[in-house]
C-alpha atoms as a PDB file:
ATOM      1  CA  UNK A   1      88.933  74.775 139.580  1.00  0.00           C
ATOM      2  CA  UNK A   2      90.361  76.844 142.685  1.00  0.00           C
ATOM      3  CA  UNK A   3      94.067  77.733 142.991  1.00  0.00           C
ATOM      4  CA  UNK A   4      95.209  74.831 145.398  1.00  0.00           C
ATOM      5  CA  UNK A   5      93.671  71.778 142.690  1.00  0.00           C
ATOM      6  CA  UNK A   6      95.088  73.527 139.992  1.00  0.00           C
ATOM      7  CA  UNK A   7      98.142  73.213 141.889  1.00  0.00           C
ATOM      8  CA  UNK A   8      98.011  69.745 143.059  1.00  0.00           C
ATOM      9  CA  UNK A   9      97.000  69.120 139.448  1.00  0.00           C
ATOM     10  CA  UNK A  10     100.339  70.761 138.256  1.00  0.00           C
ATOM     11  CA  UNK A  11     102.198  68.950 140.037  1.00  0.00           C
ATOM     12  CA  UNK A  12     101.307  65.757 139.325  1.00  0.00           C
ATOM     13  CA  UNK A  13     101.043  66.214 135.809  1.00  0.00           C
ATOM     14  CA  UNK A  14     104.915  67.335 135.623  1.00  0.00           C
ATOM     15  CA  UNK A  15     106.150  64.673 137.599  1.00  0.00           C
ATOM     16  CA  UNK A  16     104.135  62.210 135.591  1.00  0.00           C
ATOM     17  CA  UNK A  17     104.037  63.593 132.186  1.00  0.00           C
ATOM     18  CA  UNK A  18     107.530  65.309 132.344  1.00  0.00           C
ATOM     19  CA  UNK A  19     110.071  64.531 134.759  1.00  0.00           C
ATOM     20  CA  UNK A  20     110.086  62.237 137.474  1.00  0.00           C
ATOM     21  CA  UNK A  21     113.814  63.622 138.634  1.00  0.00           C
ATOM     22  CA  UNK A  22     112.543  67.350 139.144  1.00  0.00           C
ATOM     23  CA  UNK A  23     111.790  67.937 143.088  1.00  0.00           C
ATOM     24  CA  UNK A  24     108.642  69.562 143.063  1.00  0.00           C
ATOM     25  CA  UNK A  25     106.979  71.805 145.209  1.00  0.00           C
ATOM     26  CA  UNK A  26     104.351  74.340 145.908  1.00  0.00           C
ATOM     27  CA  UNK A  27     105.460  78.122 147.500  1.00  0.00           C
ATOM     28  CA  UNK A  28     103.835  81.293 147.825  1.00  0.00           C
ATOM     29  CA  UNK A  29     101.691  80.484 144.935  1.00  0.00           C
ATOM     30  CA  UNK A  30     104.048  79.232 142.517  1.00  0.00           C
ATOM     31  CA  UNK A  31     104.711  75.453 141.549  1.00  0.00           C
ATOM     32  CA  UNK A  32     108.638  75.342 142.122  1.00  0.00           C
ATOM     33  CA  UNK A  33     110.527  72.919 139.942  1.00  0.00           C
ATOM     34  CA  UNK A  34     113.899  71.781 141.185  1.00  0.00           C
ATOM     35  CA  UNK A  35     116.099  70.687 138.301  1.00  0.00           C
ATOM     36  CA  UNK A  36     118.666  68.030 139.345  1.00  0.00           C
ATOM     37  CA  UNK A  37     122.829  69.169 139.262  1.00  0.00           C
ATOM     38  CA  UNK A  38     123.030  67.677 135.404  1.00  0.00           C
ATOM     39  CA  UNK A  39     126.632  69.980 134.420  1.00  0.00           C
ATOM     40  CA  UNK A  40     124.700  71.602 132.181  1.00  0.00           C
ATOM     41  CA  UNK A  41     124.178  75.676 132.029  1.00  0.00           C
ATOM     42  CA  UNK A  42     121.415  76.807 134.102  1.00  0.00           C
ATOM     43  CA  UNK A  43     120.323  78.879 131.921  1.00  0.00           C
ATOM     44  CA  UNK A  44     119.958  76.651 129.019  1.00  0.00           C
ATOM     45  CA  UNK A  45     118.402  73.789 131.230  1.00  0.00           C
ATOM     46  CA  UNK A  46     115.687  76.823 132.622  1.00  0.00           C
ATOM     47  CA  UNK A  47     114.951  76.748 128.672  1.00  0.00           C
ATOM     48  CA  UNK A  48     114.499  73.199 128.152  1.00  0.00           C
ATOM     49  CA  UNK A  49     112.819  72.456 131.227  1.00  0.00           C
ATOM     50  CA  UNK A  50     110.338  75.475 130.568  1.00  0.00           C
ATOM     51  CA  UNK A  51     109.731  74.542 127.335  1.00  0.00           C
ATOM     52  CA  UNK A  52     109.063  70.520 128.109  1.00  0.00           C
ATOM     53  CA  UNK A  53     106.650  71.851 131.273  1.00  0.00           C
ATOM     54  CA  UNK A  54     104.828  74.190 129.320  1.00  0.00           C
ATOM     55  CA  UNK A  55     104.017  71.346 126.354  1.00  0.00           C
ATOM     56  CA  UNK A  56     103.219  68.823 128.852  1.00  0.00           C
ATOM     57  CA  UNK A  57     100.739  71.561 130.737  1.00  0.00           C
ATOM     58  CA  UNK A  58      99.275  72.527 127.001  1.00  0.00           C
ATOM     59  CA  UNK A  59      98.243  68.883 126.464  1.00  0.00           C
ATOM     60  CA  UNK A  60      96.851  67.776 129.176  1.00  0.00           C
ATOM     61  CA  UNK A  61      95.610  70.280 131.347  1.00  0.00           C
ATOM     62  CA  UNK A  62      94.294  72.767 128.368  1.00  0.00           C
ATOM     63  CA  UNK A  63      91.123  74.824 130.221  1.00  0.00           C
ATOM     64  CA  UNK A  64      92.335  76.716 133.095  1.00  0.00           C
ATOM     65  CA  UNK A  65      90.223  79.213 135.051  1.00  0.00           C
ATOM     66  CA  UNK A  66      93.458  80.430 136.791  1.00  0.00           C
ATOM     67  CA  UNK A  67      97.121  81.766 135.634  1.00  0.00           C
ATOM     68  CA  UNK A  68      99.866  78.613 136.700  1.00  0.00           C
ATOM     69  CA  UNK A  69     103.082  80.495 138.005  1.00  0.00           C
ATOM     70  CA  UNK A  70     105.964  78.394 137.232  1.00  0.00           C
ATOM     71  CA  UNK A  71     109.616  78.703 139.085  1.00  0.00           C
ATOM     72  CA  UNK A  72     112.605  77.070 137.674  1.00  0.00           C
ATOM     73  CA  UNK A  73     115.286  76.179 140.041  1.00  0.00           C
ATOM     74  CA  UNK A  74     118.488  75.562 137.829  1.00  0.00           C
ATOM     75  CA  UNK A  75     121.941  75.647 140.379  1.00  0.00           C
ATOM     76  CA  UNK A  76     122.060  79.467 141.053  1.00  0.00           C
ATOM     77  CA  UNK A  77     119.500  80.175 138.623  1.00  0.00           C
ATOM     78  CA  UNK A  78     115.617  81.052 139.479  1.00  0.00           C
ATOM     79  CA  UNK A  79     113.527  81.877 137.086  1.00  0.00           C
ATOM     80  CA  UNK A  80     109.462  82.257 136.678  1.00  0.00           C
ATOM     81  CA  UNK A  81     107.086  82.061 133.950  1.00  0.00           C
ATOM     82  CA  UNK A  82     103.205  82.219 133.708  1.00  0.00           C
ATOM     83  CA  UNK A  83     101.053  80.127 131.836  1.00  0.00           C
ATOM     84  CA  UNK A  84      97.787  82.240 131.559  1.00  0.00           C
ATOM     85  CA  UNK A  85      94.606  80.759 131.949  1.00  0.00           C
ATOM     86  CA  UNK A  86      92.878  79.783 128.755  1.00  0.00           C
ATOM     87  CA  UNK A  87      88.990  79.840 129.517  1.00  0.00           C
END
């Protein structure tokens, strides 16, 4: 699988396996993940959003040729995390 379906793949996956309320998007390789204004700490929705994309990714896209760099957009907060490819 090349970069750009892995992508694509991504992205669908998180909006349908996920969150449908997360603005998604694809930028300098990364798959950016826009969380909506919910009052809560960015920091601690960065967690739980990280931690609900990174189950969802596990289970159903398992074999990846290819590292998936992930960017969290929380209110001020941007963060990244890799999930490294697993073949």
């Amino acid at each position: 699988m090349d970069m750009e379906t892995l992508q694509e793949s991504t992205l669908n996956i998180i909006r349908e396996k996920c969150s449908p309320d997360w603005v998604l998007g694809i930028f300098n390789g990364h798959v950016i993940v826009n969380l909506p204004n919910s009052g809560e700490e960015p920091r601690l929705a960065y967690k739980k959003a990280k931690k609900e994309i990174t189950g969802c990714i596990k289970e159903y896209l398992p074999e990846r040729n290819i590292d998936i760099l992930i960017e969290v957009r929380s209110g001020s907060l941007n963060c990244s995390f890799k999930l490294a490819l697993t073949l």
